[in-house]
C-alpha atoms as a PDB file:
ATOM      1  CA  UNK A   1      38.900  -8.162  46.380  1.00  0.00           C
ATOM      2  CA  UNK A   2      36.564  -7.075  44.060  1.00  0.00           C
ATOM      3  CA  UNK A   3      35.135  -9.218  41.913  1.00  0.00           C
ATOM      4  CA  UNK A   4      32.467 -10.237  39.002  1.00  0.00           C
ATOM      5  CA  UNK A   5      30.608 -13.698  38.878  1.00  0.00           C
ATOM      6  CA  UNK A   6      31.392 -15.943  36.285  1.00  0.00           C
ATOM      7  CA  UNK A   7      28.235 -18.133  35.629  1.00  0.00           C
ATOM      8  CA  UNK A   8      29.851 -21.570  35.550  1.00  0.00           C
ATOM      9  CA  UNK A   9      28.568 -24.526  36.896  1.00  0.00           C
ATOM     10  CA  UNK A  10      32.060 -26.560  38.837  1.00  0.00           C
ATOM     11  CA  UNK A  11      33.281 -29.319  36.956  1.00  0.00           C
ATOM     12  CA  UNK A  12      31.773 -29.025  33.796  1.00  0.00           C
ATOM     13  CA  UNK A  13      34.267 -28.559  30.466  1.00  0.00           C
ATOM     14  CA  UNK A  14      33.203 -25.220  30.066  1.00  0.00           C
ATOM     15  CA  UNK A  15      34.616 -24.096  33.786  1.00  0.00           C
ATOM     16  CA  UNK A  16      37.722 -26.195  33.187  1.00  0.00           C
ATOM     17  CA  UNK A  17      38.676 -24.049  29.400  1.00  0.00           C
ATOM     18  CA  UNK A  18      37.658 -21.600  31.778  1.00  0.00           C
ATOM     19  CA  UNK A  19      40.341 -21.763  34.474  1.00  0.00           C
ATOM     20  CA  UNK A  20      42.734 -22.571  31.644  1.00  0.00           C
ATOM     21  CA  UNK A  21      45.353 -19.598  32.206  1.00  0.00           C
ATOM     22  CA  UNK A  22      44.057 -18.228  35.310  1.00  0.00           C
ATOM     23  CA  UNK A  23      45.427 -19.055  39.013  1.00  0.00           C
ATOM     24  CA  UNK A  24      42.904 -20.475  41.180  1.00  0.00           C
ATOM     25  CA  UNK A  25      42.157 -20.189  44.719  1.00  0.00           C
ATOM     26  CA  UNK A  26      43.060 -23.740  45.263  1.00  0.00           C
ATOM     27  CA  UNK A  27      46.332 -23.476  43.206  1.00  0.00           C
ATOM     28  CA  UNK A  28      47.939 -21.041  45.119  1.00  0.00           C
ATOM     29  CA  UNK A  29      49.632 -22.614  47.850  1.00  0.00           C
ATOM     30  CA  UNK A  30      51.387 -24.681  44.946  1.00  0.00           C
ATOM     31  CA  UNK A  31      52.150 -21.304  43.385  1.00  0.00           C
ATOM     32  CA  UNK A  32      54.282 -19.705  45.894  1.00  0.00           C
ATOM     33  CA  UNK A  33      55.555 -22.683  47.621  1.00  0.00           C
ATOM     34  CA  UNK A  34      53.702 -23.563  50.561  1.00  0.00           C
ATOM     35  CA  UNK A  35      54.893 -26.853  52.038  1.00  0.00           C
ATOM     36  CA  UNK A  36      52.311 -29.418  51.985  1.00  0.00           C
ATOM     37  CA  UNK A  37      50.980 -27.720  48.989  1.00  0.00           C
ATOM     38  CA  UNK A  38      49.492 -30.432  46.391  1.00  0.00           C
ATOM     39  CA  UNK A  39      51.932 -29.900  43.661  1.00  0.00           C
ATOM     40  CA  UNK A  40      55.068 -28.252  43.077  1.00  0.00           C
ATOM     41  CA  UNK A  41      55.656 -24.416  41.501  1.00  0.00           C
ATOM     42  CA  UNK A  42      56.626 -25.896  37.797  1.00  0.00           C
ATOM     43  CA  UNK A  43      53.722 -28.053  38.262  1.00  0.00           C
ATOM     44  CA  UNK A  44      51.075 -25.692  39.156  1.00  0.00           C
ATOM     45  CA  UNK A  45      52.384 -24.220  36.288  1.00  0.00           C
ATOM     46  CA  UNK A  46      51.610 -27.286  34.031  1.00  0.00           C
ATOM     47  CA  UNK A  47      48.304 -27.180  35.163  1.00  0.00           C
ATOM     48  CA  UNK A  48      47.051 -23.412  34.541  1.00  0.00           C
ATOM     49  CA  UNK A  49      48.660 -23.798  31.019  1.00  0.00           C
ATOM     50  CA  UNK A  50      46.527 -26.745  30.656  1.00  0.00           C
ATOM     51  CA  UNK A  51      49.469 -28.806  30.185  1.00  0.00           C
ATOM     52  CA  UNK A  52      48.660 -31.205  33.109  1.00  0.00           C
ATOM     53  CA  UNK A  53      46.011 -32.941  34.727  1.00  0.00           C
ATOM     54  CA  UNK A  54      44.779 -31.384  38.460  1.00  0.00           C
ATOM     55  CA  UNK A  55      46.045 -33.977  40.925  1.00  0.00           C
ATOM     56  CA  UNK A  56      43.105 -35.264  42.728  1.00  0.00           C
ATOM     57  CA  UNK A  57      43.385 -37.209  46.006  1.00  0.00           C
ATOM     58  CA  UNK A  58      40.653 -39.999  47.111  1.00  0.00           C
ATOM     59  CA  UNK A  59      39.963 -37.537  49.762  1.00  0.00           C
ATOM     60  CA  UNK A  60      39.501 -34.821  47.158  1.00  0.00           C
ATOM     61  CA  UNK A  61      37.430 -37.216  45.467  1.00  0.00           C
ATOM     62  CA  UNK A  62      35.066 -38.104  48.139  1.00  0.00           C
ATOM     63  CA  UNK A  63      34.615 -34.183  49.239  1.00  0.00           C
ATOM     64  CA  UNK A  64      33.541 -33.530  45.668  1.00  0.00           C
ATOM     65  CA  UNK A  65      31.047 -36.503  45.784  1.00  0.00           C
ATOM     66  CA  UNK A  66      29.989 -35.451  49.621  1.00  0.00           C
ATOM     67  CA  UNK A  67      29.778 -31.793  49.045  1.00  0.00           C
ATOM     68  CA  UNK A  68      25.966 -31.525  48.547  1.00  0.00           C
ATOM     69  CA  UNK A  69      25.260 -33.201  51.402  1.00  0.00           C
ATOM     70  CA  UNK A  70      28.108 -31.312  53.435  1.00  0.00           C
ATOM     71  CA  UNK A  71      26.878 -28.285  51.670  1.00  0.00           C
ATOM     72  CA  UNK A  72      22.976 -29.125  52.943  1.00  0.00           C
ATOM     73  CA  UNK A  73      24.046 -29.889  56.292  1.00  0.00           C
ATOM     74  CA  UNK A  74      25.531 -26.477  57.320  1.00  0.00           C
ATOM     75  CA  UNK A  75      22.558 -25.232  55.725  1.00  0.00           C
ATOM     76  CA  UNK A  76      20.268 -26.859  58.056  1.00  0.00           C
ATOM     77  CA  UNK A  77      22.591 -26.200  61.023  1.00  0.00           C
ATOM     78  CA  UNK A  78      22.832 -22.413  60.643  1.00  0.00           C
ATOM     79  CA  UNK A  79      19.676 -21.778  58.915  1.00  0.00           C
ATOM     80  CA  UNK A  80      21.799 -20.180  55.893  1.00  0.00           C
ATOM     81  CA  UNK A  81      21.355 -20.787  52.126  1.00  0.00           C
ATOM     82  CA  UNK A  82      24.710 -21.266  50.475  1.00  0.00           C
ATOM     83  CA  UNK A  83      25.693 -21.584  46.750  1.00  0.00           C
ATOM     84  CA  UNK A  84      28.549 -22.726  45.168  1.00  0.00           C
ATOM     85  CA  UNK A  85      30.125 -19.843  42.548  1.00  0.00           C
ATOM     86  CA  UNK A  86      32.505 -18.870  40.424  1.00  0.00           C
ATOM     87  CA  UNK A  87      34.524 -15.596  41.058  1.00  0.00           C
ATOM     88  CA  UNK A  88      37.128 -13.461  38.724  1.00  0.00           C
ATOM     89  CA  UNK A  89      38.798 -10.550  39.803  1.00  0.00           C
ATOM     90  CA  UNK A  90      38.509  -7.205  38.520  1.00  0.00           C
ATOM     91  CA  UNK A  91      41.934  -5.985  39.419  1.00  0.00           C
ATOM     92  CA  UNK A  92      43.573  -8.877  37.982  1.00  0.00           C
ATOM     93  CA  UNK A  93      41.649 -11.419  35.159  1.00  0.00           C
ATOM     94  CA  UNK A  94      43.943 -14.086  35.882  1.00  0.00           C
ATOM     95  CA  UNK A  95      43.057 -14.658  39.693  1.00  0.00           C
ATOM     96  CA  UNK A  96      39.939 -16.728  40.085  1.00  0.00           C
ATOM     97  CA  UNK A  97      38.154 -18.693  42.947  1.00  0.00           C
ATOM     98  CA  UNK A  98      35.709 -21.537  42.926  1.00  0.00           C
ATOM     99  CA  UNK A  99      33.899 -21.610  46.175  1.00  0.00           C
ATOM    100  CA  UNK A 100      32.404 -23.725  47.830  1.00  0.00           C
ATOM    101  CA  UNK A 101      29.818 -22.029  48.397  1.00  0.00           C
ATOM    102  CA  UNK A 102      28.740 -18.275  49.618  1.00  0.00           C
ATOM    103  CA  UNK A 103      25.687 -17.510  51.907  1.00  0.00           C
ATOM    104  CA  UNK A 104      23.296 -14.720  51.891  1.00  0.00           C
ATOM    105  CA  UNK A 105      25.268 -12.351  54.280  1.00  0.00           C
ATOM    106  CA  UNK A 106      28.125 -12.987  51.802  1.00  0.00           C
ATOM    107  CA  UNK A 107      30.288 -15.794  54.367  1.00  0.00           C
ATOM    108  CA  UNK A 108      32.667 -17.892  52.121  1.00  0.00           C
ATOM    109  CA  UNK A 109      32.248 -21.319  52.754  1.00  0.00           C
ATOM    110  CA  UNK A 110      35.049 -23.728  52.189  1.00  0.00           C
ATOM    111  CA  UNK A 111      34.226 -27.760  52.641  1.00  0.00           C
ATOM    112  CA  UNK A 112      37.296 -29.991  53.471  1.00  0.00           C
ATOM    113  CA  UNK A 113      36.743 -33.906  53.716  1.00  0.00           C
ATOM    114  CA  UNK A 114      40.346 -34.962  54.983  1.00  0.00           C
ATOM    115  CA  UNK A 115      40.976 -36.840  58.371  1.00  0.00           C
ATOM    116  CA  UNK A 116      44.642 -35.355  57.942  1.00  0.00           C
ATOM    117  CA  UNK A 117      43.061 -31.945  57.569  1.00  0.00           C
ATOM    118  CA  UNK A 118      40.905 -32.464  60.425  1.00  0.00           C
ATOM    119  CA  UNK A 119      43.198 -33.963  62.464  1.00  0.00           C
ATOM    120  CA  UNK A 120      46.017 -31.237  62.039  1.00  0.00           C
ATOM    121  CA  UNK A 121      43.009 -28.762  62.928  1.00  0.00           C
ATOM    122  CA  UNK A 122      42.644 -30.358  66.178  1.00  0.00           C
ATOM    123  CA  UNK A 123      45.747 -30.789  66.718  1.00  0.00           C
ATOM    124  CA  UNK A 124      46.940 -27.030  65.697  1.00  0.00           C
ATOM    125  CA  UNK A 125      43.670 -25.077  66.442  1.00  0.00           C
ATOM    126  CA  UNK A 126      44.005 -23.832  62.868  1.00  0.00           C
ATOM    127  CA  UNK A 127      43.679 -25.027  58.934  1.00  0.00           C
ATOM    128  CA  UNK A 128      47.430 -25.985  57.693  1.00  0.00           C
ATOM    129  CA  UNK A 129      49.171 -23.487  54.952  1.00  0.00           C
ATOM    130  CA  UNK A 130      48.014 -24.834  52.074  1.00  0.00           C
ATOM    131  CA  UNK A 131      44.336 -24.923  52.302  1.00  0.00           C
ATOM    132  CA  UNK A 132      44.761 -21.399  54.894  1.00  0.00           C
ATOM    133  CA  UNK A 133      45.914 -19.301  51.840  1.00  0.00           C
ATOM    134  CA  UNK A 134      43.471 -21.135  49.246  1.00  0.00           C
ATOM    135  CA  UNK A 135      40.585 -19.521  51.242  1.00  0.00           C
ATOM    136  CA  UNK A 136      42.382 -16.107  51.865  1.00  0.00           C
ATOM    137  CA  UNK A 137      43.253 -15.790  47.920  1.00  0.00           C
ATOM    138  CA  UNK A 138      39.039 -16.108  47.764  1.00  0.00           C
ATOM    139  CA  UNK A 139      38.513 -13.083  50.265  1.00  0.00           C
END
């Protein structure tokens, strides 16, 4: 995908008028149906219109309150610097992705603070659906 960089910093009110409209890299799975996804089509729907809240987990909670540190750890541990950015497509306006974070030889980074998620990993050897095609929509 190719792609400009929005400068945005995550969370603040000007990146959420900013997604307004758009289909995000974490809305996806909700978009097309994936099962496990965090809310339904006519939902996801809701929420790009800015018609309803983003549903937000206490597991999505604590991964946006451990991030840094997650973030700084994986740092340390592969001697890599990593920022969190914004991306918008140039094919298509409407697609966006919030990542995690990107490193200097351009590796997306994706952080994940869910026993279920890790436990399905270890079960499966692989991420489930939902959060699988919220990092490919980001490539």
């Amino acid at each position: 995908m190719q792609y400009k960089i929005i400068d945005l910093e995550q969370g603040s009110h000007e990146w959420l008028n900013f997604r307004k409209g758009k289909i995000g890299a974490s809305m996806v799975a909700s978009c097309v149906g994936i099962k496990g996804a965090f809310n339904s089509k006519e939902e996801a729907r809701d929420i790009i219109l800015g018609l309803k809240e983003v549903y937000q987990n206490e597991a999505m909670r604590r991964g946006n309150e451990y991030e840094p540190l997650i973030r700084a750890r994986v740092e340390f541990l592969h001697s890599v610097s990593i920022t969190p950015v914004v991306l918008q497509s140039l094919e298509n306006e409407m697609f966006i992705a919030s990542l995690d974070g990107i490193d200097e030889n351009g590796i997306i980074y994706e952080f994940k603070y869910s026993q279920d998620e890790y436990d399905f990993i270890k079960r499966n050897k692989k991420p489930s659906d939902k959060y699988y095609a919220q990092v490919q929509f980001g490539l």
